[in-house]
N, C-alpha and C. Protein backbone atom coordinates (compact mmCIF):
# COMPACT_ATOMS: atom_id res chain seq x y z
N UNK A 1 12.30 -5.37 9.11
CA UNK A 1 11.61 -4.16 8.69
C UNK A 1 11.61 -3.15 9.83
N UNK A 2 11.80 -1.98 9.34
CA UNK A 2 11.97 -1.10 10.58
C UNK A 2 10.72 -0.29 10.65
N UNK A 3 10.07 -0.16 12.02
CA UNK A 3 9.02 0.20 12.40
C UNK A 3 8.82 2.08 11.88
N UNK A 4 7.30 2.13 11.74
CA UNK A 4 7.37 3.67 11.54
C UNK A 4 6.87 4.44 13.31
N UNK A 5 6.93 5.72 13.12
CA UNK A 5 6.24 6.31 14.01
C UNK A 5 5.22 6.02 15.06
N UNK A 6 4.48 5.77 14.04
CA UNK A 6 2.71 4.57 14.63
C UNK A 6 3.46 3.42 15.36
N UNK A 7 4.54 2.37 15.31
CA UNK A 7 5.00 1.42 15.87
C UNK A 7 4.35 0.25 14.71
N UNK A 8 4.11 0.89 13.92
CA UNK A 8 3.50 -0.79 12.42
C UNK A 8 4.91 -0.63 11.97
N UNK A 9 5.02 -1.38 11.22
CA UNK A 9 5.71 -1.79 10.33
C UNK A 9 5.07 -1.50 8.85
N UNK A 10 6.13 -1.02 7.46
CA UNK A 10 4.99 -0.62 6.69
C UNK A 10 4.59 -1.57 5.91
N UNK A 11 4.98 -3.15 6.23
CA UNK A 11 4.06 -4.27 5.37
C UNK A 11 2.54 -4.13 6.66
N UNK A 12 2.63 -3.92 8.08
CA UNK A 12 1.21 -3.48 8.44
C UNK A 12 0.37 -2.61 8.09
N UNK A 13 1.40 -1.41 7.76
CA UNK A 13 0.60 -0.10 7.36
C UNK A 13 -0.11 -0.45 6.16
N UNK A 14 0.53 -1.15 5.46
CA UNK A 14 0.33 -1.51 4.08
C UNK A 14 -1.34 -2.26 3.99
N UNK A 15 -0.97 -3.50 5.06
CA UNK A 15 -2.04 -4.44 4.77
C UNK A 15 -3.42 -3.50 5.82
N UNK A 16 -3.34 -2.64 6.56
CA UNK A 16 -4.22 -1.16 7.30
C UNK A 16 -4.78 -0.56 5.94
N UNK A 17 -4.09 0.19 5.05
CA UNK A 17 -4.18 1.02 4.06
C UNK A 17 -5.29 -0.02 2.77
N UNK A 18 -5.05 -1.08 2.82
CA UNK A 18 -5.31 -1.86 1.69
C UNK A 18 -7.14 -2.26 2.68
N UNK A 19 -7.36 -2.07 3.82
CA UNK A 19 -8.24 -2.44 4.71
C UNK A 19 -9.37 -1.28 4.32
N UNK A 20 -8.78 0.01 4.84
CA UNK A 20 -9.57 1.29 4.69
C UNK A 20 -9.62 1.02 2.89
N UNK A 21 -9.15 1.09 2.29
CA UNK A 21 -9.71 0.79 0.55
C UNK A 21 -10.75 0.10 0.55
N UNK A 22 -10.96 -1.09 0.58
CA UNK A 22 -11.65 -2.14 0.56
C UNK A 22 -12.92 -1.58 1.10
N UNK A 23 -13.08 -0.91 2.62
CA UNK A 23 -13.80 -0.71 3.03
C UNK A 23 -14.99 0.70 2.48
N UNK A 24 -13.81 1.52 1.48
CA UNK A 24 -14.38 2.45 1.03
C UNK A 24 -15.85 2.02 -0.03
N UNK A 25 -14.65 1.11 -0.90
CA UNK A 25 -14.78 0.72 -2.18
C UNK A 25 -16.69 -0.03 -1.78
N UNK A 26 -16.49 -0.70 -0.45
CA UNK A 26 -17.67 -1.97 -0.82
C UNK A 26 -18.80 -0.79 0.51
N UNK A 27 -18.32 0.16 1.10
CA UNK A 27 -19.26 0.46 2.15
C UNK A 27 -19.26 2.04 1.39
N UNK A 28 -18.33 2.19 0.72
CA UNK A 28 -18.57 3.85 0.36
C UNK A 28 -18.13 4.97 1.49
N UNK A 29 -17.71 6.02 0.93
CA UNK A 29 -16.94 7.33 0.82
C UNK A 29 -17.68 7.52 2.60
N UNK A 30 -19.21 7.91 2.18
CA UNK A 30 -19.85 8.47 3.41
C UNK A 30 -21.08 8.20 3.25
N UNK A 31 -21.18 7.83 4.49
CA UNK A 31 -22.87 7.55 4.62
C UNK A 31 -23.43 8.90 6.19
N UNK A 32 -24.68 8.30 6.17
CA UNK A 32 -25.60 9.14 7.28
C UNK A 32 -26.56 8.03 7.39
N UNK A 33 -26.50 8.07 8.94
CA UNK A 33 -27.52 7.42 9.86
C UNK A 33 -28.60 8.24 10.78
N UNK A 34 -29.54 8.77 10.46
CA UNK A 34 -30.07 9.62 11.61
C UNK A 34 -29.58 11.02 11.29
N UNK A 35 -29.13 11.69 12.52
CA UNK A 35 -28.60 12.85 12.31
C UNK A 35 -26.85 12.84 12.60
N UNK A 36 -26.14 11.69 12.83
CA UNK A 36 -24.95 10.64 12.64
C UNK A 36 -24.23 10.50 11.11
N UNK A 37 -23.52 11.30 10.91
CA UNK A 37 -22.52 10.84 9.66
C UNK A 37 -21.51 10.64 9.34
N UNK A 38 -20.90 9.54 8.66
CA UNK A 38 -19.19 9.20 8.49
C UNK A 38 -18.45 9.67 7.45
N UNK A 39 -17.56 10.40 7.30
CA UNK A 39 -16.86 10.69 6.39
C UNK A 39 -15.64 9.65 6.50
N UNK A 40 -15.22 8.45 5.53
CA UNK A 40 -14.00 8.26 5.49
C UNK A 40 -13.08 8.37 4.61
N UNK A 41 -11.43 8.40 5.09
CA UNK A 41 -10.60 8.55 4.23
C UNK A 41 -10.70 8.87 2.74
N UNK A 42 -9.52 9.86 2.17
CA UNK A 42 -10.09 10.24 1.17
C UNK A 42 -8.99 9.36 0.55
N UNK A 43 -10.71 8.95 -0.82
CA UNK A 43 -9.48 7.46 -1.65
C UNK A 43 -8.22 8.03 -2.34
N UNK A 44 -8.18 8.85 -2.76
CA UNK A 44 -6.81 9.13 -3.89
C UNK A 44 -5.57 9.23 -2.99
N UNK A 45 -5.91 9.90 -1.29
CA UNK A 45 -4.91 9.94 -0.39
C UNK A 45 -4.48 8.55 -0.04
N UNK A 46 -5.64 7.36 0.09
CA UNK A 46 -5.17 6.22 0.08
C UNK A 46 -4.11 5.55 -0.74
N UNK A 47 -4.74 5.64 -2.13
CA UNK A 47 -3.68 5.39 -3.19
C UNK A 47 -2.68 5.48 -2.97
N UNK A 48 -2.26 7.03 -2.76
CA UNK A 48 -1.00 7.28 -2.87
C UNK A 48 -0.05 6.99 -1.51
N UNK A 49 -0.58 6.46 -0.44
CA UNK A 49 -0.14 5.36 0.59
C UNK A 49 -0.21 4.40 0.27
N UNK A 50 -0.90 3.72 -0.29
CA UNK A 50 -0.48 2.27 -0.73
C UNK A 50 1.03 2.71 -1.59
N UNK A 51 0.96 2.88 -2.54
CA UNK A 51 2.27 3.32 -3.64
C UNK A 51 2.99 3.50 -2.49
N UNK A 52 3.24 4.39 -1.89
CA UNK A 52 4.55 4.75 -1.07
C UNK A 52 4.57 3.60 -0.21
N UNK A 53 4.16 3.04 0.49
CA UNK A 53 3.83 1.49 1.36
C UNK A 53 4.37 0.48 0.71
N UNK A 54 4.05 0.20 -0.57
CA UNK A 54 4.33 -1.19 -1.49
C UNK A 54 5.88 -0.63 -1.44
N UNK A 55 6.29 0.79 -2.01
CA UNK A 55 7.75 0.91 -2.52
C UNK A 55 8.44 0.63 -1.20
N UNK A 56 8.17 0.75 -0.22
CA UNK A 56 9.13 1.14 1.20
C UNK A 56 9.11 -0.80 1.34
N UNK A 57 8.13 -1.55 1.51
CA UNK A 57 7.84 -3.31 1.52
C UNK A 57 8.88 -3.97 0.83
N UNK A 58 8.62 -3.49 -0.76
CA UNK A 58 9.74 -3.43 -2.06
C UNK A 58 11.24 -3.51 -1.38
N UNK A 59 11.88 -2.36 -1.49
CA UNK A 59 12.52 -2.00 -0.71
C UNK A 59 13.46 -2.51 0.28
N UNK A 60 12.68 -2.93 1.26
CA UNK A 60 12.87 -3.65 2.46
C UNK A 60 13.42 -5.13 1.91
N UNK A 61 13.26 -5.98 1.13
CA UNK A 61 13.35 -7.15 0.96
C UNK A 61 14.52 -7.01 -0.36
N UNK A 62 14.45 -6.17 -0.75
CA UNK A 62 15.55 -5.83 -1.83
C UNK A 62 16.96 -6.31 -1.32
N UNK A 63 18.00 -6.15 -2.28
CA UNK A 63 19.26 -6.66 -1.75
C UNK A 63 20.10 -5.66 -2.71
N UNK A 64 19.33 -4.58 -3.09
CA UNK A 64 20.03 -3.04 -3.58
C UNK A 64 20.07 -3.46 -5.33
N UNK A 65 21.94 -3.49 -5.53
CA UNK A 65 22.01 -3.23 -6.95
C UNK A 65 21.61 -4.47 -7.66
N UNK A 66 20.96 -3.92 -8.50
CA UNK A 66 20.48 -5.12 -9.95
C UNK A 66 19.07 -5.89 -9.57
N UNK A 67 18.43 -5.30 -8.63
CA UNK A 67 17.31 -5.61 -8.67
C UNK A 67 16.19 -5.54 -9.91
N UNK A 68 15.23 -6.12 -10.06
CA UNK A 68 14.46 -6.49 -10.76
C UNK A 68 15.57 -6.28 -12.46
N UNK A 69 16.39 -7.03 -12.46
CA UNK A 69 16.81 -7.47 -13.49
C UNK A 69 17.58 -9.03 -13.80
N UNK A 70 16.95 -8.87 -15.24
CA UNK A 70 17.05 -10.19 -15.87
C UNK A 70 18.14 -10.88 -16.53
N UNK A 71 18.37 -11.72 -16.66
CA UNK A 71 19.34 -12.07 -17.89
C UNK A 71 18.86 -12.71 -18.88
N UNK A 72 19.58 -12.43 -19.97
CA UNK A 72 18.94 -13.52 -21.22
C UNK A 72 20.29 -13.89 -22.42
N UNK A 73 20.18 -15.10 -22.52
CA UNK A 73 21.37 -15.51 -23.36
C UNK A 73 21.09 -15.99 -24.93
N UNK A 74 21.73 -15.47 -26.21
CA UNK A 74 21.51 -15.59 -27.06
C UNK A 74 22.77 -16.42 -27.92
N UNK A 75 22.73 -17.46 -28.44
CA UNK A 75 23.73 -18.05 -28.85
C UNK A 75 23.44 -18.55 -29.93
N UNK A 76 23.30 -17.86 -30.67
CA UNK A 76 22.74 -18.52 -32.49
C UNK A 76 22.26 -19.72 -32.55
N UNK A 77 21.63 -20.04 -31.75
CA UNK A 77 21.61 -22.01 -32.51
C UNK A 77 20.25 -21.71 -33.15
C-alpha cells in the first residue's frame, strides 16, 4: 500500500477515520466544559472519507480486470 502525504497508509487513515466516527457518534459533535469547548470533526465530512478510504483499501488489494465478478453455470439438468 502506498503511503499518503500524512505518512499512513489509507487502510490507517481508514481505521483513524472510522476512530473519529465512533468517537462522535458515542461522545457527540461538541461538548463544553467550563468556559472550554470542543468542536469535532464534521460527520458527513467523515463519511465521505471513509467512502473514499474503503475505495482506495478496495483498490489496493484488487488485481484490476473482473473484479467483483461471478460466474454461474447453467446446464439444464
Amino acid at each position: 500500500m502506498a503511503e499518503t502525504k500524512s505518512g499512513f497508509t489509507p487502510a490507517q487513515m481508514l481505521e483513524e477515520v472510522n476512530n473519529a466516527i465512533y468517537n462522535i457518534l458515542v461522545g457527540g459533535q461538541s461538548y463544553k466544559i467550563g468556559t472550554r469547548q470542543l468542536t469535532r470533526a464534521d460527520l458527513s465530512e467523515l463519511y465521505t472519507m471513509k467512502n473514499d478510504l474503503t475505495a482506495q483499501v478496495a483498490a489496493d488489494g484488487s488485481t484490476g480486470l473482473l473484479d467483483d465478478t461471478y460466474v454461474a453455470v447453467f446446464d439444464r439438468r
